[in-house]
C-alpha atoms as a PDB file:
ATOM      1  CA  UNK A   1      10.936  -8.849  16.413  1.00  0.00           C
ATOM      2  CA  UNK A   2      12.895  -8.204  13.043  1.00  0.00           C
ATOM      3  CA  UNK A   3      12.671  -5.289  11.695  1.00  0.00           C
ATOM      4  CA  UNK A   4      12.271  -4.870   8.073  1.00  0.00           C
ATOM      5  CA  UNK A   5      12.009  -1.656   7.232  1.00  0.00           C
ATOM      6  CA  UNK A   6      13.930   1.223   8.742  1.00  0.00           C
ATOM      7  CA  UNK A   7      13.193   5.170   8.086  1.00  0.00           C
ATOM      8  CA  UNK A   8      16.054   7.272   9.254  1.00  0.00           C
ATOM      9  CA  UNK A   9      15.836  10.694  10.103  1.00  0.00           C
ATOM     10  CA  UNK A  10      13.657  11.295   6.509  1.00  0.00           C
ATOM     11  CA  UNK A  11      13.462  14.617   5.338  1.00  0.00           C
ATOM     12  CA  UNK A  12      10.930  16.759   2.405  1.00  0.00           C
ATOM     13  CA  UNK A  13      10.254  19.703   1.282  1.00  0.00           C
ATOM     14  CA  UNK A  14       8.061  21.326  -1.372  1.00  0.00           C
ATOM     15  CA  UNK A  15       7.826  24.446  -2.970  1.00  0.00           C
ATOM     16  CA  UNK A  16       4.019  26.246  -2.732  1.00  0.00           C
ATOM     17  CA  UNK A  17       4.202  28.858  -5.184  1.00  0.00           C
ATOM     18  CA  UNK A  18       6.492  31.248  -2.590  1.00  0.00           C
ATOM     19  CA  UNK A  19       6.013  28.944   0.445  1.00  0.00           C
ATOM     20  CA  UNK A  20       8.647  25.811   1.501  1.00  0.00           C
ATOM     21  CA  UNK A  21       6.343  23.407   3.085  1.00  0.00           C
ATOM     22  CA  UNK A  22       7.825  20.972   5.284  1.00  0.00           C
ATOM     23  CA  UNK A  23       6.196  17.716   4.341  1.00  0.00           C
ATOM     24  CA  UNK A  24       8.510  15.428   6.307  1.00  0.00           C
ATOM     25  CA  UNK A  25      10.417  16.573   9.274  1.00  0.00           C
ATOM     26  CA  UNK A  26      13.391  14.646  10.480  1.00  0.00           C
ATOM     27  CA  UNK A  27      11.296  11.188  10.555  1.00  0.00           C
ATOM     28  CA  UNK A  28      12.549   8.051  12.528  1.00  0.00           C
ATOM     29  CA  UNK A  29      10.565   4.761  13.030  1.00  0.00           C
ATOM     30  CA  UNK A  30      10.977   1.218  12.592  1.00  0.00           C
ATOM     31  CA  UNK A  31       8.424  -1.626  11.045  1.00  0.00           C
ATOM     32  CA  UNK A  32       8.651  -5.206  11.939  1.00  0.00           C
ATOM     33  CA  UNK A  33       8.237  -7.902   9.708  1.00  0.00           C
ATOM     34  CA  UNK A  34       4.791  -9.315   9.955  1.00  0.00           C
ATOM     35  CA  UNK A  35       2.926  -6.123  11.919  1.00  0.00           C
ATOM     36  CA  UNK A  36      -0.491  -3.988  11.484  1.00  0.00           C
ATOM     37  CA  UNK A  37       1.106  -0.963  11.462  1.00  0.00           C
ATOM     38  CA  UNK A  38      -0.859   2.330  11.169  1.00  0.00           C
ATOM     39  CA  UNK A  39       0.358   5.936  10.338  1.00  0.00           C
ATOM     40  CA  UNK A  40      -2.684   8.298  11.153  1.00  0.00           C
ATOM     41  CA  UNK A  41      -2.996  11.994  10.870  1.00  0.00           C
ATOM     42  CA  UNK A  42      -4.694  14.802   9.360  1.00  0.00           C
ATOM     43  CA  UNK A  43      -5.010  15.715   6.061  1.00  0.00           C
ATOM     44  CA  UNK A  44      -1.600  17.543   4.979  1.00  0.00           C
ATOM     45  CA  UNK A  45       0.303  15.794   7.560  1.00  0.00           C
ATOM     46  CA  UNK A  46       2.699  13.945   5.629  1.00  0.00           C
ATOM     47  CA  UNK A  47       2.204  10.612   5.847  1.00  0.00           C
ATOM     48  CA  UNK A  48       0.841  10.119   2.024  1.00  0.00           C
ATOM     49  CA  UNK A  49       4.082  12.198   1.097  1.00  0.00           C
ATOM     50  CA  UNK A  50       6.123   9.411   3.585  1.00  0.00           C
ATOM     51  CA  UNK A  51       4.466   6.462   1.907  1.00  0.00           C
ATOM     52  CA  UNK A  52       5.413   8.167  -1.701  1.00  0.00           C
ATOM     53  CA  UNK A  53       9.401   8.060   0.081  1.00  0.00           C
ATOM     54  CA  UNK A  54       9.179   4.750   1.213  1.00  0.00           C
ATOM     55  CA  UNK A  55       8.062   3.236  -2.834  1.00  0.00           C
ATOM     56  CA  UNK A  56       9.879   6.068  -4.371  1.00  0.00           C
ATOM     57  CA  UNK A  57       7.217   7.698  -6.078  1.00  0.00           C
ATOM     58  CA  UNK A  58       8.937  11.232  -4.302  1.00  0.00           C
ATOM     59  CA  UNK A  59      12.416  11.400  -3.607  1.00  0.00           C
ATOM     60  CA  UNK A  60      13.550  12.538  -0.132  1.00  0.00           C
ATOM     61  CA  UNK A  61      15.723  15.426   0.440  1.00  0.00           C
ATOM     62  CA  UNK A  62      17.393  13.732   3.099  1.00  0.00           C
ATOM     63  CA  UNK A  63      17.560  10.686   5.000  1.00  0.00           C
ATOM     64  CA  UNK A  64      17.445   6.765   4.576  1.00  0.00           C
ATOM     65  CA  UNK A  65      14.712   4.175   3.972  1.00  0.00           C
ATOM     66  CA  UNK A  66      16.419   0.755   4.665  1.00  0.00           C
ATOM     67  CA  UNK A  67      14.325  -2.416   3.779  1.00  0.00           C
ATOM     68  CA  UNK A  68      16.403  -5.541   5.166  1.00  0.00           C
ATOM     69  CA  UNK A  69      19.295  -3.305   5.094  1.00  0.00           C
ATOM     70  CA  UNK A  70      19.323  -1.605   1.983  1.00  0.00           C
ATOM     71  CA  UNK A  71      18.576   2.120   1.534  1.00  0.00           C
ATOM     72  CA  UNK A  72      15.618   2.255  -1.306  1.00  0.00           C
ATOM     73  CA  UNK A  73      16.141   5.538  -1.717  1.00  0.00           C
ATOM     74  CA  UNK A  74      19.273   4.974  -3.523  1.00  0.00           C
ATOM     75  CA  UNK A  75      18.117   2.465  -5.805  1.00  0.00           C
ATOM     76  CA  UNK A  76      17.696   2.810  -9.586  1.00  0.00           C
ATOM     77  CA  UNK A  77      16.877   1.185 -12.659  1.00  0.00           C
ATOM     78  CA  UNK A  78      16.393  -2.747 -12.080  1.00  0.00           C
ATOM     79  CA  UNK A  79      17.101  -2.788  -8.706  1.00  0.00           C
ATOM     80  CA  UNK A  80      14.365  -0.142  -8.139  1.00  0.00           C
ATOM     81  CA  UNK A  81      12.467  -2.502 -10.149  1.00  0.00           C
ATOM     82  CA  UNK A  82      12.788  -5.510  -8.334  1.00  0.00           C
ATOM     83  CA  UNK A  83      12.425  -3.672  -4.867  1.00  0.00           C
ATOM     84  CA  UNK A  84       8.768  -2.791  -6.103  1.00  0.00           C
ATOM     85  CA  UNK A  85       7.696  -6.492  -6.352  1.00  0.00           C
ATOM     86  CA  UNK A  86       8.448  -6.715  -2.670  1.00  0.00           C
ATOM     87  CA  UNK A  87       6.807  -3.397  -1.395  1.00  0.00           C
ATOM     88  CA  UNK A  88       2.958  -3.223  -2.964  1.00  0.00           C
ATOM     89  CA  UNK A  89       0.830   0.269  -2.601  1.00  0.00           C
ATOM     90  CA  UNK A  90      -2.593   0.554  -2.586  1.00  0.00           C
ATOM     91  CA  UNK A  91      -4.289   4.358  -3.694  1.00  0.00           C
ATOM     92  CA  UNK A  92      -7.500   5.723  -2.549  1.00  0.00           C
ATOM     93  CA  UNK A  93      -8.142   6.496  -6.235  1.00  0.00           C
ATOM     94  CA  UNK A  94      -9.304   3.226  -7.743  1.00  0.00           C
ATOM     95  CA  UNK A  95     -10.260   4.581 -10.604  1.00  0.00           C
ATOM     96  CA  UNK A  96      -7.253   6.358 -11.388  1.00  0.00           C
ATOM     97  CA  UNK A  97      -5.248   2.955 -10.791  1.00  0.00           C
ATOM     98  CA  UNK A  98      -6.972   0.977 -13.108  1.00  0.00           C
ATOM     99  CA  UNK A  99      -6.877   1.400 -16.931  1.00  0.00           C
ATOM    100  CA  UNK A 100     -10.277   1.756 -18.231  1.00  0.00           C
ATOM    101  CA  UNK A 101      -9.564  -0.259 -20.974  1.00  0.00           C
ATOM    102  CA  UNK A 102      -8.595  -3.153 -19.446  1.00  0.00           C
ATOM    103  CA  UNK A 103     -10.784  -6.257 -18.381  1.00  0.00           C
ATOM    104  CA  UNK A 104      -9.976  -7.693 -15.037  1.00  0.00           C
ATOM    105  CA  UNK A 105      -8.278 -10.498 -16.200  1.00  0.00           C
ATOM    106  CA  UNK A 106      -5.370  -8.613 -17.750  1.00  0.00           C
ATOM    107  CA  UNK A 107      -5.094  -5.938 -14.728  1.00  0.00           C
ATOM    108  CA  UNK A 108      -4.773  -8.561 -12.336  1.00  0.00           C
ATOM    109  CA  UNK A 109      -1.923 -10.336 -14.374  1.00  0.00           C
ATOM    110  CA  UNK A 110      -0.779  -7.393 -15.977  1.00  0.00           C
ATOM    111  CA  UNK A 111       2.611  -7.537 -12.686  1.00  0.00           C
ATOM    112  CA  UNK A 112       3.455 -10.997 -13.925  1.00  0.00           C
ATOM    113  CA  UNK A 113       3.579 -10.429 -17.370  1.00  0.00           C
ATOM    114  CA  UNK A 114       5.684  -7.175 -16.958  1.00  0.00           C
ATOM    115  CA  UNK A 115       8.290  -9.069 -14.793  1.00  0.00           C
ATOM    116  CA  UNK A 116       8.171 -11.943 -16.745  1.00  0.00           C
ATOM    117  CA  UNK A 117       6.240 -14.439 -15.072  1.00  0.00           C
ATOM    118  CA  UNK A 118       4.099 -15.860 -16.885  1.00  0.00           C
ATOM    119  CA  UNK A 119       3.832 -15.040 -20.710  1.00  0.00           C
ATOM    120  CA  UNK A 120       0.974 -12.913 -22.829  1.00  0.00           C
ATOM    121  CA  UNK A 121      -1.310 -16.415 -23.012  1.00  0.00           C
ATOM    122  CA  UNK A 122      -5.032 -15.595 -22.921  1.00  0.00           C
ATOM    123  CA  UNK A 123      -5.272 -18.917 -20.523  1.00  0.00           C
ATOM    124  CA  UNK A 124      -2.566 -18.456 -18.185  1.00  0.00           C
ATOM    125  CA  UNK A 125      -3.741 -14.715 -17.346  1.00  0.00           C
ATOM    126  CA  UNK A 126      -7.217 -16.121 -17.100  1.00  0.00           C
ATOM    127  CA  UNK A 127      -6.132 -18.538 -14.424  1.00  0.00           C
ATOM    128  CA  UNK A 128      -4.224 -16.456 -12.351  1.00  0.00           C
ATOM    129  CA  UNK A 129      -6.527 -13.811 -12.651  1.00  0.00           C
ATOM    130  CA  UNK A 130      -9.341 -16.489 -11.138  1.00  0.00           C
ATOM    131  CA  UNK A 131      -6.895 -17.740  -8.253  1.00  0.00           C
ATOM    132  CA  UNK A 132      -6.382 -13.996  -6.859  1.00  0.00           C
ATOM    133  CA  UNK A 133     -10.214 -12.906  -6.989  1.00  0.00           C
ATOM    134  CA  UNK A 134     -10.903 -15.975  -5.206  1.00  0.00           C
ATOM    135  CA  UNK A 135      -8.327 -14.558  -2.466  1.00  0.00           C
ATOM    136  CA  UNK A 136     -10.288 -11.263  -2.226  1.00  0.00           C
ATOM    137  CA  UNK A 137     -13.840 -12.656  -2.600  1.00  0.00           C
ATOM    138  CA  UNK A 138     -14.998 -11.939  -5.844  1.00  0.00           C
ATOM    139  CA  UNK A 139     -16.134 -15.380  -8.503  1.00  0.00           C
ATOM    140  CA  UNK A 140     -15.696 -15.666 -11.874  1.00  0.00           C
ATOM    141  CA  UNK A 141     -17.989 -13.323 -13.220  1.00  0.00           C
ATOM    142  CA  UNK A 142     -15.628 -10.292 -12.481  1.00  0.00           C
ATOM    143  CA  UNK A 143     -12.948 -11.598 -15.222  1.00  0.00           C
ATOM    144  CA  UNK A 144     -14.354  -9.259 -18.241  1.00  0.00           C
ATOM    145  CA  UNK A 145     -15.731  -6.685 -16.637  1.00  0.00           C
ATOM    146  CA  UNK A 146     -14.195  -3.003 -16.707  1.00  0.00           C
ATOM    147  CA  UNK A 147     -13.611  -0.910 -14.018  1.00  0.00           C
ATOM    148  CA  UNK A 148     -16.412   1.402 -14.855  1.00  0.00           C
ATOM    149  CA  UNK A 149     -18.470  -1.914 -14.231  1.00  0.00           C
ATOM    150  CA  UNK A 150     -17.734  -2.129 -10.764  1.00  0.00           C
ATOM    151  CA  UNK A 151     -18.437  -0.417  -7.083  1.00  0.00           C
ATOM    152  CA  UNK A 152     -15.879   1.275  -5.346  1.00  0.00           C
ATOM    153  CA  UNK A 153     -15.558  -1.956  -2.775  1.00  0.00           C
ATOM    154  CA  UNK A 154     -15.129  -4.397  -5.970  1.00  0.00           C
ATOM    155  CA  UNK A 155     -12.241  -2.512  -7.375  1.00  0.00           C
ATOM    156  CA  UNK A 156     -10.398  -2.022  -4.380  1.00  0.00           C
ATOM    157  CA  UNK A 157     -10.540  -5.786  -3.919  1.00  0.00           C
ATOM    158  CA  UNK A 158      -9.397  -5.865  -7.851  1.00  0.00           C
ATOM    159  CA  UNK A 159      -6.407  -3.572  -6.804  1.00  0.00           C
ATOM    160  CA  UNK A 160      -5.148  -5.973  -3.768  1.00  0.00           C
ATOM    161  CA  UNK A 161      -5.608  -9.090  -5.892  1.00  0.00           C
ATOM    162  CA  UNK A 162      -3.069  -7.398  -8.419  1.00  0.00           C
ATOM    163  CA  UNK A 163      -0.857  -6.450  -5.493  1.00  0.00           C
ATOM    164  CA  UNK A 164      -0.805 -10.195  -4.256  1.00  0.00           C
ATOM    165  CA  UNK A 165       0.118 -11.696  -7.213  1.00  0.00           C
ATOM    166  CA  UNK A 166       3.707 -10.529  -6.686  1.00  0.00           C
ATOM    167  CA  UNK A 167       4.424 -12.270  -3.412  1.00  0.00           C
ATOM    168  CA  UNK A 168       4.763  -8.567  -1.425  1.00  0.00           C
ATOM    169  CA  UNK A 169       6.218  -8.566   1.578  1.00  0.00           C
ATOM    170  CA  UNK A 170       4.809  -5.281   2.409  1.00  0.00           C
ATOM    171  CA  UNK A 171       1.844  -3.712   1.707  1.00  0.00           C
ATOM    172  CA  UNK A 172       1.270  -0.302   2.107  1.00  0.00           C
ATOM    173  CA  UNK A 173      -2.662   1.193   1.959  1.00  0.00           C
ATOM    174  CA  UNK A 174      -2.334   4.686   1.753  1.00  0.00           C
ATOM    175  CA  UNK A 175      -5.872   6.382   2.713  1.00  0.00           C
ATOM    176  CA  UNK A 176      -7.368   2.865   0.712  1.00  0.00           C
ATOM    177  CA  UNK A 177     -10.750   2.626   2.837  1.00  0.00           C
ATOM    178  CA  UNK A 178     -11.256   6.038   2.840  1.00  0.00           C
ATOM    179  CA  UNK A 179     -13.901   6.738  -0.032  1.00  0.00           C
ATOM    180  CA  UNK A 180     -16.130   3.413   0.879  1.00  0.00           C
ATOM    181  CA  UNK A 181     -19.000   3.779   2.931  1.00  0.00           C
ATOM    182  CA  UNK A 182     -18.952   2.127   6.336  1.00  0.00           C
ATOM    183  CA  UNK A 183     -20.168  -1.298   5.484  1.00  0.00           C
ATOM    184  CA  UNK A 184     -17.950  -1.748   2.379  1.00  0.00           C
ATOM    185  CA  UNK A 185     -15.050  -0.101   4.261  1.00  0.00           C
ATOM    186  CA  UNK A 186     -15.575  -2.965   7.078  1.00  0.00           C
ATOM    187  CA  UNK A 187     -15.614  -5.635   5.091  1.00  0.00           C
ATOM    188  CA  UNK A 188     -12.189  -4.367   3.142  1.00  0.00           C
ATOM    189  CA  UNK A 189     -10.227  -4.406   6.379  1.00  0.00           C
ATOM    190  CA  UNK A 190     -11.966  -7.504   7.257  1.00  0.00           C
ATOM    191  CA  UNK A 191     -10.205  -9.362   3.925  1.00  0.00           C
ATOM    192  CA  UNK A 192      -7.164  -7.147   4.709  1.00  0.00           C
ATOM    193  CA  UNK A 193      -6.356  -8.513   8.155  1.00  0.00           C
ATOM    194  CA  UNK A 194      -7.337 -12.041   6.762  1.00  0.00           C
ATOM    195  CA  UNK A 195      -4.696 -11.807   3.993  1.00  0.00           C
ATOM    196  CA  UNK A 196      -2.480  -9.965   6.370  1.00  0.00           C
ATOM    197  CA  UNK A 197      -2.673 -13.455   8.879  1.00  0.00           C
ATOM    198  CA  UNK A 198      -2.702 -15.681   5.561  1.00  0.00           C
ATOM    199  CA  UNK A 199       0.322 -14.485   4.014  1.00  0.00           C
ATOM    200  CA  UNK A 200       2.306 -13.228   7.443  1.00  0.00           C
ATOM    201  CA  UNK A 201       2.434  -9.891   5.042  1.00  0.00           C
ATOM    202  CA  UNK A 202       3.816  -6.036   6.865  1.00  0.00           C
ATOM    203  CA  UNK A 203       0.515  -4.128   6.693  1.00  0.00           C
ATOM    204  CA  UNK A 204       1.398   0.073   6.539  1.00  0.00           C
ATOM    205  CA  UNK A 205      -1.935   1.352   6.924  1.00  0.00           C
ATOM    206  CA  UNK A 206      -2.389   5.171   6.487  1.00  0.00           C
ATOM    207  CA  UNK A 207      -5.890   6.723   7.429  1.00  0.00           C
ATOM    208  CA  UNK A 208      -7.118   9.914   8.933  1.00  0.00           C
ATOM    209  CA  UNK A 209      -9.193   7.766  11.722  1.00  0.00           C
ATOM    210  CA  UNK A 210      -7.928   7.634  14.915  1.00  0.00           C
ATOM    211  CA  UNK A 211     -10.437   5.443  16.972  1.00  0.00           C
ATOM    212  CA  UNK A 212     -10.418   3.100  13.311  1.00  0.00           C
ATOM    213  CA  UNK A 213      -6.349   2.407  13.542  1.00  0.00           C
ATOM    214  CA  UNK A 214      -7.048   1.783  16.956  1.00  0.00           C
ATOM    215  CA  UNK A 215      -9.157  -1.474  17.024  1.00  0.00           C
ATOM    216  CA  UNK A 216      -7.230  -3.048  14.058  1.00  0.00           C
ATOM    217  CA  UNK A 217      -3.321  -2.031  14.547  1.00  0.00           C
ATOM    218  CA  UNK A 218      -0.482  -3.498  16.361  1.00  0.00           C
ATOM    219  CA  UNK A 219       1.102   0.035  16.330  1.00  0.00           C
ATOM    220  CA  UNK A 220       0.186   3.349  15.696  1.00  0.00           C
ATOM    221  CA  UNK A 221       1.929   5.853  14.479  1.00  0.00           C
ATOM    222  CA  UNK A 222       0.533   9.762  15.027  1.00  0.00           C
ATOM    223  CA  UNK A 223       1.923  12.320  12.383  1.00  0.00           C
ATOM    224  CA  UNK A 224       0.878  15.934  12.697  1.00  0.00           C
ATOM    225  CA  UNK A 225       2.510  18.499  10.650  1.00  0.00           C
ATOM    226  CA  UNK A 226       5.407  16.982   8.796  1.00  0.00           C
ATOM    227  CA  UNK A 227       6.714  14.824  12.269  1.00  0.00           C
ATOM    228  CA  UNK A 228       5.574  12.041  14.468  1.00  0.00           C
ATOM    229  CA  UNK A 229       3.703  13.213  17.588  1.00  0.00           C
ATOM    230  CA  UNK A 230       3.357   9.960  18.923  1.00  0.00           C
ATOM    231  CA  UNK A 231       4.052   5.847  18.573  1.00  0.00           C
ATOM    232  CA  UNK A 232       2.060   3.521  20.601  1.00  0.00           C
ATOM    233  CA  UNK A 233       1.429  -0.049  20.670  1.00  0.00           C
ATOM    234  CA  UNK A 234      -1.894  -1.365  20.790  1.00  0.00           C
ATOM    235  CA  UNK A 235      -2.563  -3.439  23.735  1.00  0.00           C
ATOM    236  CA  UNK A 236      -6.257  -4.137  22.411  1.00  0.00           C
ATOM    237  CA  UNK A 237      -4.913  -6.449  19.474  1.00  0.00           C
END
């Protein structure tokens, strides 16, 4: 398999009001282009922190991140920028992620208008924003609605159709099913592995459930403590 994104020997620290904490300990793994790949752990492990390294929302103290060869921790300005259209995050947070102000129309196409697209055009954001919701299983009805409008489940599915509309070739969900109830939760890694199949996208999915990663993973990845305990390949999938 190809690999497509590297981490080398990734290192973090953060300063807890006298405390270092170790977030990231001396982390090596590789990700292949096209897997389910999970990164599972408790709470304070590190892996949120890792994901944060990997889209350089937090700068590593040490280390590489190489994505087809290039180390994105090194990147600035437009490069940086361009990078991010290729690697897409998903928050637990919904409503954090999505501006309150905006319908659902503009914070789907909100990505193409920033990198230039498609232009500011009432229409042309209406369209796209009606091609993606039809990827993620919500009709028309959703385009003027505001976050506050919707369930947990419905903007998570809003998030990932903004996500999409860049092309990723990764997609990380950090912790992204984890404040849905059971049912909802379900059916959101239902639509995930079905996109995941549809658009041969690199899943990076980061939970606290063990026996969850499990049934849906090619790999898993066990962090405890700032390192990786364990990698295994799922022989169930």
């Amino acid at each position: 398999m190809e690999k497509i994104i590297s981490i080398k020997e990734v290192n973090k620290t953060f300063q807890e009001q006298k405390n270092i904490v170790r977030a990231c300990k001396n982390i090596s793994f590789d990700i292949y282009r096209g897997e389910f790949i999970s990164v599972v752990g408790e709470s304070g492990c590190g892996k949120s922190t890792l994901m944060k390294i990997i889209t350089k929302l937090e700068d590593k103290n040490s280390g590489e991140v190489l994505y087809d060869g290039i180390d994105l921790t090194q990147l600035k300005g437009e490069r940086l920028r361009k990078s991010r259209q290729k690697i897409q995050m998903l928050f637990q947070d919904t409503t954090a992620t999505l501006n309150p102000k905006m319908r659902v129309y503009d914070i789907i196409s909100e990505p193409l208008i920033n990198f230039k697209i498609i232009n500011k055009n009432k229409r042309d954001k209406k369209e796209v924003a009606l091609k993606y919701l039809d990827k993620v299983g919500l009709d028309e009805s959703f385009l003027n609605r505001y976050s506050k409008e919707m369930s947990g489940g419905q903007r998570q599915r809003v998030c990932l159709a903004r996500a999409l509309t860049l092309n990723p070739e990764v997609l990380i969900l950090d912790e992204a099913t984890s404040a849905l109830d059971i049912l909802t939760r379900d059916r959101i890694i239902k639509l995930i592995r079905k996109i995941h199949k549809e658009n041969k996208l690199t899943i990076i999915f980061v939970c606290h459930d063990l026996e969850l990663v499990s049934a849906i993973s090619d790999r898993v990845v066990v962090m405890n403590k700032g390192e990786v305990v364990s990698i295994a390949k799922n022989l169930n999938t």
